[in-house]
C-alpha atoms as a PDB file:
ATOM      1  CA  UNK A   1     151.499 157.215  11.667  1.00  0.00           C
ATOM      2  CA  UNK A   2     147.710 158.070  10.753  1.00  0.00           C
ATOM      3  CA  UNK A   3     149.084 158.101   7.211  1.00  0.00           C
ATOM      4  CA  UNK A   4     149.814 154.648   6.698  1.00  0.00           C
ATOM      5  CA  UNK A   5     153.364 155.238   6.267  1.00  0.00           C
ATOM      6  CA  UNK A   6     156.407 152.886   6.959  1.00  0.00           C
ATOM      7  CA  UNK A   7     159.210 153.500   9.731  1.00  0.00           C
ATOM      8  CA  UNK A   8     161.300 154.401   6.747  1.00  0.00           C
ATOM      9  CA  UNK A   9     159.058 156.716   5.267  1.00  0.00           C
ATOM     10  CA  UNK A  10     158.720 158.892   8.493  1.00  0.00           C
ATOM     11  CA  UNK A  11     162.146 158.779   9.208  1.00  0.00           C
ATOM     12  CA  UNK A  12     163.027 160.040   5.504  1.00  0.00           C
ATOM     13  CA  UNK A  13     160.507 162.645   5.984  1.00  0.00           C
ATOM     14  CA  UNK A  14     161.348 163.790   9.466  1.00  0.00           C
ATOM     15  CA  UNK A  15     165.493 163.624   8.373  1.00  0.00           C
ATOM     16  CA  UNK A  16     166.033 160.724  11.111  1.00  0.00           C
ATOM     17  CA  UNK A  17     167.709 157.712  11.489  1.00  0.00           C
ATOM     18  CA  UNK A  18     165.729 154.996  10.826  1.00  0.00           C
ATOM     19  CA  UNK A  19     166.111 153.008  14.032  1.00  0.00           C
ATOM     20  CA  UNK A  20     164.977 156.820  15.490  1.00  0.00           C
ATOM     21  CA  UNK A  21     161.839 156.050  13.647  1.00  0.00           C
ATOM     22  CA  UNK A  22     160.981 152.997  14.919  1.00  0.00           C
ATOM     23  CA  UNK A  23     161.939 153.756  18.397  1.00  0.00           C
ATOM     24  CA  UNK A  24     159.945 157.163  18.314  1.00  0.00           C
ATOM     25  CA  UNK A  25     156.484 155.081  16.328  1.00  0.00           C
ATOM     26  CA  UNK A  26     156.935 151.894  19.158  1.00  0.00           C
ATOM     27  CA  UNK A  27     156.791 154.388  22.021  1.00  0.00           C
ATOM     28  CA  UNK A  28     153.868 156.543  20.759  1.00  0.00           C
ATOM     29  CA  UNK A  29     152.216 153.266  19.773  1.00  0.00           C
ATOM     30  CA  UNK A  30     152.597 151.573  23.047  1.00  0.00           C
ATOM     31  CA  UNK A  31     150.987 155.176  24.633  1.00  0.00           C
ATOM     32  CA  UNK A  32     148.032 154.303  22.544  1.00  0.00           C
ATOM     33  CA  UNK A  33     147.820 150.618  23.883  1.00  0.00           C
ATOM     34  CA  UNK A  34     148.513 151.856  27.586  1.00  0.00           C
ATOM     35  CA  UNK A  35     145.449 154.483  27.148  1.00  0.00           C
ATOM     36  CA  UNK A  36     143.100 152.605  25.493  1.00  0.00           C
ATOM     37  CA  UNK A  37     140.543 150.750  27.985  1.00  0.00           C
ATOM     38  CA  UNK A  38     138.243 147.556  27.068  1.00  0.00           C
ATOM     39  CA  UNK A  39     135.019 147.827  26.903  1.00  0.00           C
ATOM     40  CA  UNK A  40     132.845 146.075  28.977  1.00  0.00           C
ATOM     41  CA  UNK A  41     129.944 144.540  27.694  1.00  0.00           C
ATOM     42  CA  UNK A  42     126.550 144.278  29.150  1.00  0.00           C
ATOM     43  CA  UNK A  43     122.677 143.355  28.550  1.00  0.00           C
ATOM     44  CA  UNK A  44     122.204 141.017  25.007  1.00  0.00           C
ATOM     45  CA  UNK A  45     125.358 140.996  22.981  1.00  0.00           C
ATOM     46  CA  UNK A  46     125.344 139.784  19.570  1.00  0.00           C
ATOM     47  CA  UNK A  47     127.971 137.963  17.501  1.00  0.00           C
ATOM     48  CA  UNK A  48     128.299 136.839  14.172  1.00  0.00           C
ATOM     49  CA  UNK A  49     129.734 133.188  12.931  1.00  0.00           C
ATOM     50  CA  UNK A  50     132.948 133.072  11.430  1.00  0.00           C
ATOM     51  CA  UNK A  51     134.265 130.119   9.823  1.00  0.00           C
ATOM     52  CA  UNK A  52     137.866 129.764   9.334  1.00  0.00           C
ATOM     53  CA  UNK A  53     139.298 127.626   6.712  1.00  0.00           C
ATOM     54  CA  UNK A  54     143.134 127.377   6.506  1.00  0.00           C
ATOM     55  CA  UNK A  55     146.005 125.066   4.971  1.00  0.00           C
ATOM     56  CA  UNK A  56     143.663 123.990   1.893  1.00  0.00           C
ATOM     57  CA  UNK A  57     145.051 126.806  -0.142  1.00  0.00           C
ATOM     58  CA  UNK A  58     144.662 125.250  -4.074  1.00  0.00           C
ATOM     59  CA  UNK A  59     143.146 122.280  -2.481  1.00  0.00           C
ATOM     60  CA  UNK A  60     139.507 123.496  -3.043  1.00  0.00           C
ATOM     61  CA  UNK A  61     137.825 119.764  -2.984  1.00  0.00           C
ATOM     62  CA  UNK A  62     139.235 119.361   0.273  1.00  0.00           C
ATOM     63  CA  UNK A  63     137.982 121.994   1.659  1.00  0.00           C
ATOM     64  CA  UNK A  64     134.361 120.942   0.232  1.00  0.00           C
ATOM     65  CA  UNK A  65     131.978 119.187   2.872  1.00  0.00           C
ATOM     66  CA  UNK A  66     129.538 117.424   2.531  1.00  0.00           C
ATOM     67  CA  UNK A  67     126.364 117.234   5.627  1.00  0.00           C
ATOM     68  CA  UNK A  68     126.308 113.806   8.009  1.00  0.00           C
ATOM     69  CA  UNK A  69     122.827 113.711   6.539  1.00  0.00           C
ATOM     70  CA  UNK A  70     123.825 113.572   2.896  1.00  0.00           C
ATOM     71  CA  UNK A  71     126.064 110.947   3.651  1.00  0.00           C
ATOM     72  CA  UNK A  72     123.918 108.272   5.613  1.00  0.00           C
ATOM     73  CA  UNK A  73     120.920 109.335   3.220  1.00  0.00           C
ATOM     74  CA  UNK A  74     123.542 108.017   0.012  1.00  0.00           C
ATOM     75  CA  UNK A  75     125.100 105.264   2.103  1.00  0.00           C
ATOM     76  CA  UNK A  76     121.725 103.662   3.497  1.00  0.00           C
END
C-alpha cells in the first residue's frame, strides 16, 4: 500500500483474489484510521485562506469579480 499500487496490483502480485485484496487493504487501512489520534491544538494557530471556485469550469468571465468599490465608483 505505501507503493501507490491498486487493489489489483497487490492482489496480482501477492497471487490473490482480488476481492482478497481489497478486503485485506480495507482492514489494514481502517487499523491506520483506528490508531491514528487528532491533534489538539493549542496557544496561536495559524491558517491560511483558501478560496474555492467550482461549477465555472470553461466559464472563466463568470468566475471574474469585480470589487463593490469598483462598481459604485463606475456607477456614481
Amino acid at each position: 500500500m505505501g507503493l501507490n499500487l491498486s487493489n489489483r496490483q497487490i492482489a496480482h502480485e501477492l497471487g490473490l483474489n482480488e476481492d482478497d485484496a481489497q478486503d485485506m487493504t480495507r482492514s489494514l487501512r481502517q487499523g491506520v484510521v483506528d490508531a491514528s489520534t487528532t491533534p489538539t491544538l493549542a496557544g496561536t494557530v495559524e491558517i491560511d485562506e483558501v478560496y474555492l471556485t467550482a461549477g465555472h469550469k470553461g466559464q472563466n468571465d463568470l468566475v471574474k469579480k469585480t470589487s463593490s468599490w469598483t462598481q459604485t465608483a463606475t456607477e456614481g
